[in-house]
Each structure stands twice: as structure tokens, then as C-alpha cells.
C-alpha atoms as a PDB file:
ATOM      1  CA  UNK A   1      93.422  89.963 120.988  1.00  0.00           C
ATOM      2  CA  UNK A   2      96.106  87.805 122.000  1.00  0.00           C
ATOM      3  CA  UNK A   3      99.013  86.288 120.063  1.00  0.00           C
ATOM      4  CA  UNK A   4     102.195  88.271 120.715  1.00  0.00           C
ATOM      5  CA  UNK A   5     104.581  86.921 122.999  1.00  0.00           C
ATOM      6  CA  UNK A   6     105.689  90.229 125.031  1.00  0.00           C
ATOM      7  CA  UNK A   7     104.335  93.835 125.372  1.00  0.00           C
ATOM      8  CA  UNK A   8     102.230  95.943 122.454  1.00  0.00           C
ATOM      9  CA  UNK A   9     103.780  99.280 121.692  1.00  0.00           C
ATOM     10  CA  UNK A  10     101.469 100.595 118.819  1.00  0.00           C
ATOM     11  CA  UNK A  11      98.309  99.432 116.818  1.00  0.00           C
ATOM     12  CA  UNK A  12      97.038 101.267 113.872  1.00  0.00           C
ATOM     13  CA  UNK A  13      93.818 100.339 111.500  1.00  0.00           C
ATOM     14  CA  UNK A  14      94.259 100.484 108.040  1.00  0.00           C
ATOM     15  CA  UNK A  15      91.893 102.840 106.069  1.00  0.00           C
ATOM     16  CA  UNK A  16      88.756 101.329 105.785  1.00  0.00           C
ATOM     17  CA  UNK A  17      89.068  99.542 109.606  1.00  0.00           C
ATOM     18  CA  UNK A  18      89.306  96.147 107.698  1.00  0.00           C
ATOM     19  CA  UNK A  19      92.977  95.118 109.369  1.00  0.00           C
ATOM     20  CA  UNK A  20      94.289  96.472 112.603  1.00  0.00           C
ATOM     21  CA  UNK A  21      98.245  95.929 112.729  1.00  0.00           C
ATOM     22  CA  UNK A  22      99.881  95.583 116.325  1.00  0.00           C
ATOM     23  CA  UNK A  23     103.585  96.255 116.478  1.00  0.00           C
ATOM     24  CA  UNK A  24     105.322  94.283 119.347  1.00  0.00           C
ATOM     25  CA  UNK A  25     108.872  93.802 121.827  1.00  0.00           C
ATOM     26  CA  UNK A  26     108.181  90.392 120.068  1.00  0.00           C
ATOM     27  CA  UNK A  27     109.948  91.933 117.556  1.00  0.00           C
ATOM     28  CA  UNK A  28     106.960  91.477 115.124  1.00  0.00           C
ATOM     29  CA  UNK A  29     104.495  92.778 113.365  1.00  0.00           C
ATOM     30  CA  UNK A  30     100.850  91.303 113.802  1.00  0.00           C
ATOM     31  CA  UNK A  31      97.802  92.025 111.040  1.00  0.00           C
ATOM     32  CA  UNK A  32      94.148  90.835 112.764  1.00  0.00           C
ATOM     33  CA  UNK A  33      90.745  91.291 111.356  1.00  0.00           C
ATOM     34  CA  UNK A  34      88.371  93.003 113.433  1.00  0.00           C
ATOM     35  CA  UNK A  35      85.446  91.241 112.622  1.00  0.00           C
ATOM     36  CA  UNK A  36      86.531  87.940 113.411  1.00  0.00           C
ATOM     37  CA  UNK A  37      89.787  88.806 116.472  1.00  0.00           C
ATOM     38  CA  UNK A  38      91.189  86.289 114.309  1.00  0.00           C
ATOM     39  CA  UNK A  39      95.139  86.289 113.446  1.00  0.00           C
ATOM     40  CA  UNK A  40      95.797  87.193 109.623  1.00  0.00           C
ATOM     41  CA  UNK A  41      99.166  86.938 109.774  1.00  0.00           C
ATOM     42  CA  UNK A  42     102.806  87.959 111.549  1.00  0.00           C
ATOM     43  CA  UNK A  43     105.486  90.061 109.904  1.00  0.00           C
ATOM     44  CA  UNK A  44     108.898  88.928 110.997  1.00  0.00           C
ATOM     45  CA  UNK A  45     112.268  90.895 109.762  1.00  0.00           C
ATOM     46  CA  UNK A  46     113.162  93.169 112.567  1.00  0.00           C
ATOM     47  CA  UNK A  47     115.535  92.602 115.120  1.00  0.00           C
ATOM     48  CA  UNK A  48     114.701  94.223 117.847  1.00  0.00           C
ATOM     49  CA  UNK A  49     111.696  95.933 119.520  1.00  0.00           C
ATOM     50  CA  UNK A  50     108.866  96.953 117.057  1.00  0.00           C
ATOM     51  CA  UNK A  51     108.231 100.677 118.515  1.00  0.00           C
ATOM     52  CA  UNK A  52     105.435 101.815 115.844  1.00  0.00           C
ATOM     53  CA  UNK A  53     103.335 100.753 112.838  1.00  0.00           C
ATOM     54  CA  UNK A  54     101.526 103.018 110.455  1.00  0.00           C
ATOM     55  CA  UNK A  55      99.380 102.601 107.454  1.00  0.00           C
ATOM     56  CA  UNK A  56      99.852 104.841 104.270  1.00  0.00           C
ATOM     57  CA  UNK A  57      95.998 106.631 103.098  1.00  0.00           C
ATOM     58  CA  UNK A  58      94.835 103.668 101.212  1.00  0.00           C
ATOM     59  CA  UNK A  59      95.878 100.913 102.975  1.00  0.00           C
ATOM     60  CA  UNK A  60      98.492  99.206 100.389  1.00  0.00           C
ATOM     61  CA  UNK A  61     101.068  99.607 103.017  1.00  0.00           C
ATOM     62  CA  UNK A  62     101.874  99.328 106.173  1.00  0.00           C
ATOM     63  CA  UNK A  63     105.126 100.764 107.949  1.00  0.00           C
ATOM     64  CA  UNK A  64     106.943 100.050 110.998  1.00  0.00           C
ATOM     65  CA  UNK A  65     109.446 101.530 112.939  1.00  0.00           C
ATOM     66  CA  UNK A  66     111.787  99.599 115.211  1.00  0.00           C
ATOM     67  CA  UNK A  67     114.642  99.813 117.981  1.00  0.00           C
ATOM     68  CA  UNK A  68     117.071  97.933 115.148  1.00  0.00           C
ATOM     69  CA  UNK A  69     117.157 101.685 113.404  1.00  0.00           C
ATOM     70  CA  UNK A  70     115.128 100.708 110.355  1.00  0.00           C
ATOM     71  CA  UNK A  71     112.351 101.485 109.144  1.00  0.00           C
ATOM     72  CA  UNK A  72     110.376  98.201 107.263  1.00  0.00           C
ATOM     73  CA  UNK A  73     107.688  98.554 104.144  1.00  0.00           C
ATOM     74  CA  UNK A  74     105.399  95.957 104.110  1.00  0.00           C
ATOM     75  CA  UNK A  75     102.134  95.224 101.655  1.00  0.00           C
ATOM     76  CA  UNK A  76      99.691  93.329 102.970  1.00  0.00           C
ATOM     77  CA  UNK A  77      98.467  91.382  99.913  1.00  0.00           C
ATOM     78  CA  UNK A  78     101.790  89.467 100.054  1.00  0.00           C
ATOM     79  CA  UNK A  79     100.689  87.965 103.202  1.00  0.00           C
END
């Protein structure tokens, strides 16, 4: 899958493997579907690297931890 613009540091699928999220130095967060390798969207808000990215049990949220010292909530039916 490419799209980011500098080095992955974490990936996690959601629940039911339907998204895989890809946290980035881009400072980003990227959701893809699988199936397809396609793009679903980019989370922007941090400032700095984007060290992990974690999905709560059912998949209504996905966190992500970055070098700015916060920690971002993030549901991806907003997207």
C-alpha cells in the first residue's frame, strides 16, 4: 500500500479486518480497505510523528499515539 509520504511506524486492523489503519512520520493517520488496497481516507491533527495506532474491541474507534505528547480519538464513520 502506498500513500504516505515518509516512514510507517504502526498498522493495526480493526475488529472484523474490514479497515487496516497505518500511523506515519507523515504525521498522519491512514484508514485502507483490504479488499480493494484502496485509500479510505487520512486523519490529519497531529503535529509530529504518528508513533502508534490502535483500535478499541469493536472497531468504533481508533487511537493514536504521537511524538506531539497526545494521544488523538478518532471514529471512523466521520470519515
Amino acid at each position: 500500500l502506498r500513500g504516505h509520504s515518509d516512514y510507517v511506524r504502526s498498522v493495526a486492523w480493526n475488529h472484523d479486518g474490514s479497515l487496516l489503519a497505518s500511523g506515519s512520520y507523515d504525521n498522519t493517520v491512514k484508514l485502507w480497505d483490504p479488499k480493494t488496497m484502496e485509500e479510505k481516507g487520512t486523519l490529519r491533527g497531529h503535529s509530529d510523528y504518528v508513533r502508534s495506532v490502535a483500535w478499541n474491541h469493536d472497531g468504533s474507534l481508533l487511537a493514536s499515539g504521537s511524538y506531539d505528547n497526545t494521544v488523538k480519538l478518532w471514529d471512523p464513520k466521520t470519515m
